[in-house]
C-alpha atoms as a PDB file:
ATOM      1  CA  UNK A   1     -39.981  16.366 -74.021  1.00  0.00           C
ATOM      2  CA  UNK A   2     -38.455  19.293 -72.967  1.00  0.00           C
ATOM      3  CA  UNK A   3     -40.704  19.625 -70.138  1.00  0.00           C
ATOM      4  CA  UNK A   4     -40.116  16.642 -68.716  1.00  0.00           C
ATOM      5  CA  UNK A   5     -35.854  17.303 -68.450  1.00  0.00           C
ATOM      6  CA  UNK A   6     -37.072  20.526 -67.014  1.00  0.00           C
ATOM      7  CA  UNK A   7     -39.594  18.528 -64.228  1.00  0.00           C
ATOM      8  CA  UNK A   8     -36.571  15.847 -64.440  1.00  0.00           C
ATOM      9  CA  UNK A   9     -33.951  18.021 -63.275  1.00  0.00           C
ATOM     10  CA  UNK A  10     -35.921  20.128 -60.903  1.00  0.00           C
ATOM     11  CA  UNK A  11     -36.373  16.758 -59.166  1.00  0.00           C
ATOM     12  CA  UNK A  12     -32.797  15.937 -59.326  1.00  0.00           C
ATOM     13  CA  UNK A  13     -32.132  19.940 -58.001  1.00  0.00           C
ATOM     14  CA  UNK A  14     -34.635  19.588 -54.644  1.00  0.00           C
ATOM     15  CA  UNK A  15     -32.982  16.295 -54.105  1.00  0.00           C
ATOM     16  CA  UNK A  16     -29.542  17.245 -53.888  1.00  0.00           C
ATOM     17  CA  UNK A  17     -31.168  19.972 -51.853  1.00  0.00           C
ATOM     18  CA  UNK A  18     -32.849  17.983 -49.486  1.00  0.00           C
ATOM     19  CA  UNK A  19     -29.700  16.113 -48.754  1.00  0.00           C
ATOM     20  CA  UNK A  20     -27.479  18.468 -48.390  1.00  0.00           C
ATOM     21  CA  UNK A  21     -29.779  20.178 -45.821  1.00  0.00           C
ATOM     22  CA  UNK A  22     -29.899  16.399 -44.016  1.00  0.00           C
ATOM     23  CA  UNK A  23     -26.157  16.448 -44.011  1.00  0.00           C
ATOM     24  CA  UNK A  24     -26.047  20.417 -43.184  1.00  0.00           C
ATOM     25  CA  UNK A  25     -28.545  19.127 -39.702  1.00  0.00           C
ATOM     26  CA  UNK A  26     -26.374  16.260 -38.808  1.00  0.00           C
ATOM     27  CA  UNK A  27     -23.275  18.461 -39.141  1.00  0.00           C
ATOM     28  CA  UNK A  28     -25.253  20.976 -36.588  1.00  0.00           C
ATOM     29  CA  UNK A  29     -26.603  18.219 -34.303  1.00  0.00           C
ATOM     30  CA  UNK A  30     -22.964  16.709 -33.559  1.00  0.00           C
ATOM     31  CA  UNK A  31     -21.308  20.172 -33.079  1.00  0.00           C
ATOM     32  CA  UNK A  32     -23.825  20.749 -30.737  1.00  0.00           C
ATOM     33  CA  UNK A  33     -23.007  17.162 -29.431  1.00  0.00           C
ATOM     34  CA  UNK A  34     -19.714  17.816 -29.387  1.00  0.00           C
ATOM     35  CA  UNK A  35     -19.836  21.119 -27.489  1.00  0.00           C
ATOM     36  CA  UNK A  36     -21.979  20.120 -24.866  1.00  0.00           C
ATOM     37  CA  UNK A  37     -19.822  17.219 -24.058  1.00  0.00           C
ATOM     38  CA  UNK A  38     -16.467  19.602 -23.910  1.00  0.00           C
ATOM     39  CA  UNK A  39     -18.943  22.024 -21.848  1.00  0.00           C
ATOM     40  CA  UNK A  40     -19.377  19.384 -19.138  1.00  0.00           C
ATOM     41  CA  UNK A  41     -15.714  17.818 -19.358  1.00  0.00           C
ATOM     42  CA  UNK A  42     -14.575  21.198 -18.021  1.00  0.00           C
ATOM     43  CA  UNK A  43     -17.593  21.586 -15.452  1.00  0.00           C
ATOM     44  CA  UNK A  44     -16.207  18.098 -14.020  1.00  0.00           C
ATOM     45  CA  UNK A  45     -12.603  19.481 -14.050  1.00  0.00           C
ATOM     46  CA  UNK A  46     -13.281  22.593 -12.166  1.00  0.00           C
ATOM     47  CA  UNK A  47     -14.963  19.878  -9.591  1.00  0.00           C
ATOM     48  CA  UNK A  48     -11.769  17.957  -9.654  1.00  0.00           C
ATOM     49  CA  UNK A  49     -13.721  15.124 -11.284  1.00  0.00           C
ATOM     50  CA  UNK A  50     -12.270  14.555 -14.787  1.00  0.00           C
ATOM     51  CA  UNK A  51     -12.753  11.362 -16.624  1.00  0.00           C
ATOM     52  CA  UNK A  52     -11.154  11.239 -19.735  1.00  0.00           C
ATOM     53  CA  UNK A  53     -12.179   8.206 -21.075  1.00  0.00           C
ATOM     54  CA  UNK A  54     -15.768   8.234 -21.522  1.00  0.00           C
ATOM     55  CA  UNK A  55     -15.796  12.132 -22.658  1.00  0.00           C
ATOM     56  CA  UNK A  56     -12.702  11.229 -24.982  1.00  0.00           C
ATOM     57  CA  UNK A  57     -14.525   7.693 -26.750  1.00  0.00           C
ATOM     58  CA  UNK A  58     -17.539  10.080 -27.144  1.00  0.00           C
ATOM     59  CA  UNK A  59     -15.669  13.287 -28.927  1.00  0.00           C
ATOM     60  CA  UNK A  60     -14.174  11.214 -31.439  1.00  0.00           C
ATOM     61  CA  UNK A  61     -16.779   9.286 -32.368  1.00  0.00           C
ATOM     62  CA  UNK A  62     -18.990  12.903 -32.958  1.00  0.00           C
ATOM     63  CA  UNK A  63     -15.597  13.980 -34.539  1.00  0.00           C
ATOM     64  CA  UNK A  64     -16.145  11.174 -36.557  1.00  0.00           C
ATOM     65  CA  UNK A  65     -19.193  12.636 -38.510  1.00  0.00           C
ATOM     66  CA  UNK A  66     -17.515  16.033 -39.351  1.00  0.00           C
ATOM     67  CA  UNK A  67     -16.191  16.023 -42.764  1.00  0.00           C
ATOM     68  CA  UNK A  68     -13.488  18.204 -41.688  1.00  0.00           C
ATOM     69  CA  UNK A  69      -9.963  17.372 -42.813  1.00  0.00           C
ATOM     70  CA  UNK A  70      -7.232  17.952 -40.513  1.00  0.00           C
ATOM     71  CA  UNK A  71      -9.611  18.635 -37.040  1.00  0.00           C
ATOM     72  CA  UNK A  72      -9.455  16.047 -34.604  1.00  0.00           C
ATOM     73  CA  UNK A  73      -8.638  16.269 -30.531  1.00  0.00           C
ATOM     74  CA  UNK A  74      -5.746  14.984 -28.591  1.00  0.00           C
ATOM     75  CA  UNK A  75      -6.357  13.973 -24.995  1.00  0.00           C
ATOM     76  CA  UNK A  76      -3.483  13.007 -22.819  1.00  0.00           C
ATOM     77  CA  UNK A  77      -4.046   9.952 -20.603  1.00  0.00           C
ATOM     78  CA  UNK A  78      -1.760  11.145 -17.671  1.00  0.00           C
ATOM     79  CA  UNK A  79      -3.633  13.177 -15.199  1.00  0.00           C
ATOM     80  CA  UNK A  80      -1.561  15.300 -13.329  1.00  0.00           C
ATOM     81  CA  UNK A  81      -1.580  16.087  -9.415  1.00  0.00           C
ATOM     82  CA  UNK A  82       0.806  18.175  -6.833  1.00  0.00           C
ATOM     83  CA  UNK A  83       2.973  15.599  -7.134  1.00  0.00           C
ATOM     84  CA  UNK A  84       3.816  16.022 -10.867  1.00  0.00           C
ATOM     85  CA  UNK A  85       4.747  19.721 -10.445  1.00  0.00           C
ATOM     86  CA  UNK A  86       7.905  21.476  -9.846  1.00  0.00           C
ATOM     87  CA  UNK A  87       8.510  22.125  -6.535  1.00  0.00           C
ATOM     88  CA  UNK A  88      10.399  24.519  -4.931  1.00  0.00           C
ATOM     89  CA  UNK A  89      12.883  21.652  -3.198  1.00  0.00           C
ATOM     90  CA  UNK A  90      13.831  19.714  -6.509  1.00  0.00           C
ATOM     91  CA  UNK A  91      16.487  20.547  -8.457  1.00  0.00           C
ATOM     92  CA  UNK A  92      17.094  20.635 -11.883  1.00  0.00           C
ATOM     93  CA  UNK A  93      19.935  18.204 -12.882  1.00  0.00           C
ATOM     94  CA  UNK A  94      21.830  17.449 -16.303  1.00  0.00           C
ATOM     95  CA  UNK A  95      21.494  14.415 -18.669  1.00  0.00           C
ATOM     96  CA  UNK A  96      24.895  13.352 -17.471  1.00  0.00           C
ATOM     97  CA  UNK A  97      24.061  13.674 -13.623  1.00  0.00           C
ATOM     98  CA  UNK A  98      20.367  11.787 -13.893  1.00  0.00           C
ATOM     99  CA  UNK A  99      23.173   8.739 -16.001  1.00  0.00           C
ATOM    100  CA  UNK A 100      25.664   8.889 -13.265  1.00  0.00           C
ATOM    101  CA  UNK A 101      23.044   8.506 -10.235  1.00  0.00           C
ATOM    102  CA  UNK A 102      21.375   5.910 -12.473  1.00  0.00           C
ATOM    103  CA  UNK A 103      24.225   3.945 -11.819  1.00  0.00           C
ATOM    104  CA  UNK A 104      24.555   4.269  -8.498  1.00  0.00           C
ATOM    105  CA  UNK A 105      27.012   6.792  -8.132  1.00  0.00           C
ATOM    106  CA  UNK A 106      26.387  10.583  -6.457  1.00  0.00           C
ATOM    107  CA  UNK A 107      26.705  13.415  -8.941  1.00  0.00           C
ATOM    108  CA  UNK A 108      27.722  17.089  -8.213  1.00  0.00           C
ATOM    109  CA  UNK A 109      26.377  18.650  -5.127  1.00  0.00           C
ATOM    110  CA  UNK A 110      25.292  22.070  -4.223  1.00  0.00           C
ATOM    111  CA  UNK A 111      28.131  21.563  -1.598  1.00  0.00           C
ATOM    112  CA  UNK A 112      31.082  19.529  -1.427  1.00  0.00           C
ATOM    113  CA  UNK A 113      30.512  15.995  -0.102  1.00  0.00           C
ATOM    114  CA  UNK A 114      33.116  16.462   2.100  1.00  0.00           C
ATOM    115  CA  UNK A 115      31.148  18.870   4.108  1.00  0.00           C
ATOM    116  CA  UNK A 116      27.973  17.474   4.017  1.00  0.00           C
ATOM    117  CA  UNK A 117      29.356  14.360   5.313  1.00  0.00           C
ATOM    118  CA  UNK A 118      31.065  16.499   8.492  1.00  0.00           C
ATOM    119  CA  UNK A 119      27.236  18.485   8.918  1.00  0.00           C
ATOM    120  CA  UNK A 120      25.722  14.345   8.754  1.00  0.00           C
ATOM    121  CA  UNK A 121      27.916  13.172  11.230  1.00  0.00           C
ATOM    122  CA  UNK A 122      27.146  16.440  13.973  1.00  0.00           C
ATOM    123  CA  UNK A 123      23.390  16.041  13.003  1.00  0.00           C
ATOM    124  CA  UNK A 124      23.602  12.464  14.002  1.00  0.00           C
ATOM    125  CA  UNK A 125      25.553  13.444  17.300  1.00  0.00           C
ATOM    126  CA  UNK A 126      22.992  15.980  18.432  1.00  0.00           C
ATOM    127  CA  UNK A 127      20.742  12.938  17.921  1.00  0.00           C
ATOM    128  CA  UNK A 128      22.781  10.710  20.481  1.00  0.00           C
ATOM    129  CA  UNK A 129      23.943  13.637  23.188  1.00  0.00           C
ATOM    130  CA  UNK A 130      21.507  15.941  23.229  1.00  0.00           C
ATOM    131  CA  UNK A 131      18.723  13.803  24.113  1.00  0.00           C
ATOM    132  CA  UNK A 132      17.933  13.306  27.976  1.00  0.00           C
ATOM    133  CA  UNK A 133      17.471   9.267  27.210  1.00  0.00           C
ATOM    134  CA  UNK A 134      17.206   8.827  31.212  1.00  0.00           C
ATOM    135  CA  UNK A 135      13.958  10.860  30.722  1.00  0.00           C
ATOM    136  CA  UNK A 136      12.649   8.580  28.486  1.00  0.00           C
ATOM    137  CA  UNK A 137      13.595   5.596  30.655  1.00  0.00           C
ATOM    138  CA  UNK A 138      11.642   7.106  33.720  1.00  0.00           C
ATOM    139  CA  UNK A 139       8.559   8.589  32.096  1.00  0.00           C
ATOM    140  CA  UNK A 140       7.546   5.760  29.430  1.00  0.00           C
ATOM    141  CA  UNK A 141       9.073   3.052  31.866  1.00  0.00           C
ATOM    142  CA  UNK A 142      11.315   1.635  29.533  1.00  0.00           C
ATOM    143  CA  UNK A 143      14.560  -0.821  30.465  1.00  0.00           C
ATOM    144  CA  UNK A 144      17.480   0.599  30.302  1.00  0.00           C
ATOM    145  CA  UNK A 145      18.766  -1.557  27.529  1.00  0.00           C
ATOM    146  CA  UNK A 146      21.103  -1.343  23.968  1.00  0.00           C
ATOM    147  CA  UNK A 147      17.769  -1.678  22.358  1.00  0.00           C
ATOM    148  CA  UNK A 148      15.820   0.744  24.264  1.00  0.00           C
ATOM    149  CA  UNK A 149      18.541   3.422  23.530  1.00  0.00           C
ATOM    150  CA  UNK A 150      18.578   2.370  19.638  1.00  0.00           C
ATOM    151  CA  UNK A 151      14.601   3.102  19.802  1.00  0.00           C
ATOM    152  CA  UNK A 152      14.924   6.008  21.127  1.00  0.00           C
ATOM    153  CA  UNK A 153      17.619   7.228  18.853  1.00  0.00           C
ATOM    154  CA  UNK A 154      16.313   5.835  15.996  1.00  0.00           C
ATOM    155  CA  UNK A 155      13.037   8.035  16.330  1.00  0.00           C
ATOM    156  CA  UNK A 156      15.092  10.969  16.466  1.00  0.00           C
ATOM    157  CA  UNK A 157      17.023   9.947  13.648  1.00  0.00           C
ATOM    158  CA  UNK A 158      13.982   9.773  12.119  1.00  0.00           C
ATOM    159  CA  UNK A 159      12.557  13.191  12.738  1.00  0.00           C
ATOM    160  CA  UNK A 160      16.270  14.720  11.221  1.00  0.00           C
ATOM    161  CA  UNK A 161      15.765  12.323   8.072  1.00  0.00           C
ATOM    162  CA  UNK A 162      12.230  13.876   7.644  1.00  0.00           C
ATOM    163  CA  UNK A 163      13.410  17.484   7.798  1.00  0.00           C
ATOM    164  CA  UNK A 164      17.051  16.559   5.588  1.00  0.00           C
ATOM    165  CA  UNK A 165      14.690  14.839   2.983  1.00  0.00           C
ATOM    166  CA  UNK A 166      12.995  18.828   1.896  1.00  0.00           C
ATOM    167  CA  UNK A 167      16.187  20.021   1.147  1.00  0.00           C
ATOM    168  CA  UNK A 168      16.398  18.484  -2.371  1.00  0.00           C
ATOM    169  CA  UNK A 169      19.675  16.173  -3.416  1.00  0.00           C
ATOM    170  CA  UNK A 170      21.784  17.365  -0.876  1.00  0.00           C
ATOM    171  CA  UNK A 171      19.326  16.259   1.863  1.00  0.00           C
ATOM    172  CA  UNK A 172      19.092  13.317   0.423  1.00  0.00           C
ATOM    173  CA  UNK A 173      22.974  12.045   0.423  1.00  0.00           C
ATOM    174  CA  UNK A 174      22.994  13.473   3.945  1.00  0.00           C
ATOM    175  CA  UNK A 175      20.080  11.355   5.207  1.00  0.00           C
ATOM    176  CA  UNK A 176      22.512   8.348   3.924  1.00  0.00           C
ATOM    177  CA  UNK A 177      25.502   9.309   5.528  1.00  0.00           C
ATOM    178  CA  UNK A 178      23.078  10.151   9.167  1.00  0.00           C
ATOM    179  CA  UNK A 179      21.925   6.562   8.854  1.00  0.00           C
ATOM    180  CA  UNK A 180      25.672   5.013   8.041  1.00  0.00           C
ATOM    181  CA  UNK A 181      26.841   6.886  11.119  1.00  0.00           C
ATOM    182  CA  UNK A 182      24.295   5.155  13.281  1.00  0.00           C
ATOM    183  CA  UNK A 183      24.780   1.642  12.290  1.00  0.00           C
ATOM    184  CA  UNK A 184      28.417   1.996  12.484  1.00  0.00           C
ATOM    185  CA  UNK A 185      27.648   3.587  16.571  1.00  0.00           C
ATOM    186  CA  UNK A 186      25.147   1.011  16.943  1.00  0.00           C
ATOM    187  CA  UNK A 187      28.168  -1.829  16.470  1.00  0.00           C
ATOM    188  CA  UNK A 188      30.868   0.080  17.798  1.00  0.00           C
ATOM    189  CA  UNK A 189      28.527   0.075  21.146  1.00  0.00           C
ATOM    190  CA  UNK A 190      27.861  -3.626  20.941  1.00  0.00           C
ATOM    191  CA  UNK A 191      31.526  -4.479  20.996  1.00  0.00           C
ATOM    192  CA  UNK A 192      32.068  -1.910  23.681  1.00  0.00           C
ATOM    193  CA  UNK A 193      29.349  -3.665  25.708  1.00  0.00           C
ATOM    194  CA  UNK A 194      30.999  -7.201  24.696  1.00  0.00           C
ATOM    195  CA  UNK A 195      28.172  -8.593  23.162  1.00  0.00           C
ATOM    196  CA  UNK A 196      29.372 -11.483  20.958  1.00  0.00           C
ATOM    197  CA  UNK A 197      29.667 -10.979  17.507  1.00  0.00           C
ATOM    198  CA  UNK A 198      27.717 -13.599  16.341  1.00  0.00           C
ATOM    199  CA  UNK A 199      24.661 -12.291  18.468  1.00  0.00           C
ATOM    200  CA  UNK A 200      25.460  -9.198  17.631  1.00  0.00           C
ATOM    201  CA  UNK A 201      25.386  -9.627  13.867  1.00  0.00           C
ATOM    202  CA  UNK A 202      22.086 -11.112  14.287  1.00  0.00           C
ATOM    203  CA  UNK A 203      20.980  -7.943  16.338  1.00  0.00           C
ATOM    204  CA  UNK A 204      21.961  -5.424  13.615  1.00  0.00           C
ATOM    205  CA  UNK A 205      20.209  -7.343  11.507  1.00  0.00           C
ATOM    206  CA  UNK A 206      16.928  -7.451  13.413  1.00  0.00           C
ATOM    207  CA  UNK A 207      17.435  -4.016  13.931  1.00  0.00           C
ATOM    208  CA  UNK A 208      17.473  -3.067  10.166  1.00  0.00           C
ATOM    209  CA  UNK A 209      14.348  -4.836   9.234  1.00  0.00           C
ATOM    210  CA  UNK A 210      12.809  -2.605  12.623  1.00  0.00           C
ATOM    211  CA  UNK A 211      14.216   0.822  11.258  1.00  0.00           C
ATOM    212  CA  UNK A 212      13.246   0.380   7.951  1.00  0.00           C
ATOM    213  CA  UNK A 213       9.368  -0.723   9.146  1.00  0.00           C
ATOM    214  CA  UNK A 214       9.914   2.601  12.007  1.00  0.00           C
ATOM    215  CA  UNK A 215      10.258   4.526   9.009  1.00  0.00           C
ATOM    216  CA  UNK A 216       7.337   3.459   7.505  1.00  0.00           C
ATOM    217  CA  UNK A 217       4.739   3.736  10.266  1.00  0.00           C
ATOM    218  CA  UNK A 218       6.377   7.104  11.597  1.00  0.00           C
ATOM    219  CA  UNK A 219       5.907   8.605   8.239  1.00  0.00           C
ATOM    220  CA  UNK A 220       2.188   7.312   7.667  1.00  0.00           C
ATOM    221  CA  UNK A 221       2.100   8.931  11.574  1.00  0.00           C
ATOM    222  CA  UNK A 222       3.375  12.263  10.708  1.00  0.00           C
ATOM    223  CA  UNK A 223       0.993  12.708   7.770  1.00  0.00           C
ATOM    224  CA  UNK A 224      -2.181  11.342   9.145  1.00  0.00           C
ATOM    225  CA  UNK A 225      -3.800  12.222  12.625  1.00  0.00           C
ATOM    226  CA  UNK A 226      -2.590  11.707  16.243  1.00  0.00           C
ATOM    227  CA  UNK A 227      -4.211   8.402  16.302  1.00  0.00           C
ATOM    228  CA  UNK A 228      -2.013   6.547  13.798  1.00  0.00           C
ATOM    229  CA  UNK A 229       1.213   8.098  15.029  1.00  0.00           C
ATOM    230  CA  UNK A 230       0.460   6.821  18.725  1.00  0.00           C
ATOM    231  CA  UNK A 231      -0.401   3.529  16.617  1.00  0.00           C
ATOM    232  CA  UNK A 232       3.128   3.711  15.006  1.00  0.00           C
ATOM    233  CA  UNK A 233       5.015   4.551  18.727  1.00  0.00           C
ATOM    234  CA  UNK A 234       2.829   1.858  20.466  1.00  0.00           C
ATOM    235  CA  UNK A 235       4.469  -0.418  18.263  1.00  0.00           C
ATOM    236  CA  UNK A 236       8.182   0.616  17.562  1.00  0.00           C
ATOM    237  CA  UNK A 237       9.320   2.423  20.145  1.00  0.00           C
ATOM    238  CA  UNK A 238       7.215   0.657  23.240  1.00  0.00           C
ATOM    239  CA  UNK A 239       7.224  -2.551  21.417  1.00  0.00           C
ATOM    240  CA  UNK A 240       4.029  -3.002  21.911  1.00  0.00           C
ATOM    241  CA  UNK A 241       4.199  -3.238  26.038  1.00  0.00           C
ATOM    242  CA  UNK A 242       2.751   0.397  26.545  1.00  0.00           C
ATOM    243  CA  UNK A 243      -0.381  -0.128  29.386  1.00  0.00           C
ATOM    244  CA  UNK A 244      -0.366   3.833  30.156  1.00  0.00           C
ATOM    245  CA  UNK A 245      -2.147   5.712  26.939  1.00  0.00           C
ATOM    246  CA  UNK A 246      -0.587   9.124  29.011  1.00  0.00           C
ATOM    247  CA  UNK A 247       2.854   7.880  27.479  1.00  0.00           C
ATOM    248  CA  UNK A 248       1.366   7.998  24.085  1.00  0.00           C
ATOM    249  CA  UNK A 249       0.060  11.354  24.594  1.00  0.00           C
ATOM    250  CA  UNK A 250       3.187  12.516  25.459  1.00  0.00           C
ATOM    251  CA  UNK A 251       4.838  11.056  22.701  1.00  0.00           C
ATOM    252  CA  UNK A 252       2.838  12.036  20.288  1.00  0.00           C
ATOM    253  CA  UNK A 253       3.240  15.711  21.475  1.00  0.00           C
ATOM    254  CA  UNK A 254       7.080  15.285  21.893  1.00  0.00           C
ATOM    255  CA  UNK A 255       7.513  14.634  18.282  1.00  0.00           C
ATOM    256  CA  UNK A 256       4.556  17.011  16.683  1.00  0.00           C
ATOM    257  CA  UNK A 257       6.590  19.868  18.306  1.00  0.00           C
ATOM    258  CA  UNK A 258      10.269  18.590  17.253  1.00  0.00           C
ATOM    259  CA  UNK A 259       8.921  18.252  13.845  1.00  0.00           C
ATOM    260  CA  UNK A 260       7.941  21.838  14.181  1.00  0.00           C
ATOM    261  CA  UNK A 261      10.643  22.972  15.627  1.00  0.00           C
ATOM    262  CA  UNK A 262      13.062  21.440  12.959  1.00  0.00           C
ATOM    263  CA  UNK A 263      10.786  22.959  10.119  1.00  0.00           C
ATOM    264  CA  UNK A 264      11.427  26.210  11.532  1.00  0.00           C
ATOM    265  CA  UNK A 265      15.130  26.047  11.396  1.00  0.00           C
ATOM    266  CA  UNK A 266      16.796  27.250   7.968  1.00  0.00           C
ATOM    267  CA  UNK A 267      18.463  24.201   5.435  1.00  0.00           C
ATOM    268  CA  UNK A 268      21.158  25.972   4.925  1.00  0.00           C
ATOM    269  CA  UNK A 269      22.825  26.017   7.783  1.00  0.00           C
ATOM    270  CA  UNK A 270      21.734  22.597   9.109  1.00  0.00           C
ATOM    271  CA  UNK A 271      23.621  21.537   5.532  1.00  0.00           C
ATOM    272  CA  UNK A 272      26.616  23.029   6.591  1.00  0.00           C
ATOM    273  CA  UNK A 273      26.665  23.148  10.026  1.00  0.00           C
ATOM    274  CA  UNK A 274      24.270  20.068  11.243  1.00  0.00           C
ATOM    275  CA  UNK A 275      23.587  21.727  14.543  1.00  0.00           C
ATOM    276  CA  UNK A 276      20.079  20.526  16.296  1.00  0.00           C
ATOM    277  CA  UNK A 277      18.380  21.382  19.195  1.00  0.00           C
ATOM    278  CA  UNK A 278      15.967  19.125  20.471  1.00  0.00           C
ATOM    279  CA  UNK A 279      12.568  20.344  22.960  1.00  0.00           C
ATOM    280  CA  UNK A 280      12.407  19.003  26.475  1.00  0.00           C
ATOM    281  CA  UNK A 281       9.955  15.976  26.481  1.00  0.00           C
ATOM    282  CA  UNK A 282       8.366  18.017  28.977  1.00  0.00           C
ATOM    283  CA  UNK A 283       8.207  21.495  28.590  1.00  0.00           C
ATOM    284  CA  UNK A 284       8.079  23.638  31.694  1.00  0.00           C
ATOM    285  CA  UNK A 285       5.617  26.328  29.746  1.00  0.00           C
ATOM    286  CA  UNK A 286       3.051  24.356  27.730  1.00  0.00           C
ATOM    287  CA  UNK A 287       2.562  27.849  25.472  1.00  0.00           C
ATOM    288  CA  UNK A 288       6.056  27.989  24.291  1.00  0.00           C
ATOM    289  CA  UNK A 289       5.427  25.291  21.887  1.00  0.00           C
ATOM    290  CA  UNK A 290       2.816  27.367  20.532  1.00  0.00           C
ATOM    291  CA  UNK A 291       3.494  29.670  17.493  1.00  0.00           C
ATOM    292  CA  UNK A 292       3.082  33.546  18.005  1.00  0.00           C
ATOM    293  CA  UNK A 293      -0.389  34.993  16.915  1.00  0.00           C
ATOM    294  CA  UNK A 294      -0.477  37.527  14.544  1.00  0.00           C
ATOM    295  CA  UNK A 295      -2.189  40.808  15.877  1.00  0.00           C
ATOM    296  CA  UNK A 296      -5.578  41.568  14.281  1.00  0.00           C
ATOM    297  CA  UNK A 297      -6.323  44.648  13.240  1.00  0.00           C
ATOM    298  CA  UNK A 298     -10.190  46.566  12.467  1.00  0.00           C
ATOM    299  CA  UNK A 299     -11.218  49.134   9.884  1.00  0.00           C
ATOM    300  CA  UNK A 300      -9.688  51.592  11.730  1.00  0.00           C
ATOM    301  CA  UNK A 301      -5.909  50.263  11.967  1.00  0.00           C
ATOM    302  CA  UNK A 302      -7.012  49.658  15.839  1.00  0.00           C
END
């Protein structure tokens, strides 16, 4: 009798044995699961390939199996791009600022508004009487109409709002005030030119639904190639009645080197001072536009 508790409990001794091995193997197997799915989660991230979802239903189902209290993994499901981050331009505003512009109203400024709104208003006249608008006429054989001067002006406009728009919240309320200024010149010209009002109400309102789609295609222009801004200035600026493609090539060069230009100039002082001076559509040296080349140097300093 005794033997058999003693063969009894052996048995019972290699079995408990056996499956704790068993569970000790399964344990092993989906760690090692587990870690080579985490190992190829970050070789897909340093790729810029990273699909959470798949990787993430996998870990926790491993996770699952491991008998481990208070060990599980937390994913987010925002993935994050240049866009997300800080950037140098942005500003850091208060609870009480973010509530105030919520509602529609303009919080505190890194300048007074005051100013901003006298820089707006001399940015927006550079616009107007510093551009050579006969120029334009003669080279892209345009009439010599209230619209053609709006589409030129507007492009110009343009090009300021684009440079205004990097200097964080300031920029910002300045681009508004630069685009109130030229609807109230665009009317104030009308009536000058003594175009009825009812036409002319129905003018500034064609030519807000135009700015607004100029905006659009200029700024899909500016960040893609030279074929989609001569795409966007075939259609708003020639209206679409451009036979010469030479005009669109020197178009497209025009405003590639303003855009330059204006990134060059410092935000400060356009802030307070508003001051622009545009390029000559033609430029008598072709290699001023160009940027300086840094000398190269050998081994030797040489």
């Amino acid at each position: 009798m005794a033997a058999l508790v003693r063969v009894v409990s052996c048995q019972t001794g290699v079995t408990q044995w056996i499956a704790a091995c068993s569970g000790l193997l399964q344990t092993t197997m989906v760690q090692g699961q587990c870690r080579r799915m985490l190992y190829g989660i970050f070789q897909r991230r340093k790729t810029g390939r990273f699909p959470l979802s798949t990787e993430r239903v996998g870990l926790s189902q491993a996770s699952g199996a491991i008998t481990q209290q208070n060990r599980s993994f937390y994913n987010t499901n925002k993935h994050f791009s240049a866009k997300d981050s800080l950037q140098p331009s942005e500003e850091k505003v208060g609870a009480f600022t973010r509530i105030i512009e919520a509602m529609g109203f303009t919080g505190p400024l890194k300048y007074s508004k005051w100013k901003i709104k006298v820089a707006a208003l001399r940015m927006y006249t550079c616009c107007v009487e510093k551009t050579d608008y006969e120029e334009f006429f003669n080279r892209c054989h345009m009439p010599d109409t209230l619209n053609s001067w709006f589409l030129v002006a507007q492009l110009h406009v343009w090009m300021c709002l684009v440079r205004m728009k990097q200097e964080g919240r300031s920029g910002k309320y300045m681009c508004r005030y630069i685009v109130h200024c030229m609807w109230e010149d665009v009317e104030q010209r009308g009536k000058v030119m003594g175009i009825n009002s009812t036409a002319l109400k129905e003018d500034l309102r064609s030519m807000v639904e135009n700015f607004y789609a100029a905006l659009f295609g200029y700024d899909e222009g500016i960040l893609c190639d030279d074929h989609v801004l001569a795409a966007a200035l075939w259609r708003n600026l020639f209206n679409r009645n451009c036979e010469d493609p030479r005009h669109l090539e020197l178009l497209v060069e025009y405003v590639r080197k303003q855009v330059q230009h204006l990134d060059a100039l410092s935000g400060e002082e356009l802030l307070l001072t508003g001051e622009v001076n545009w390029r000559p559509l033609v430029e008598s040296d072709a290699r001023s536009i160009l940027k300086p080349l840094s000398p190269v140097y050998n081994d030797e300093g040489l």
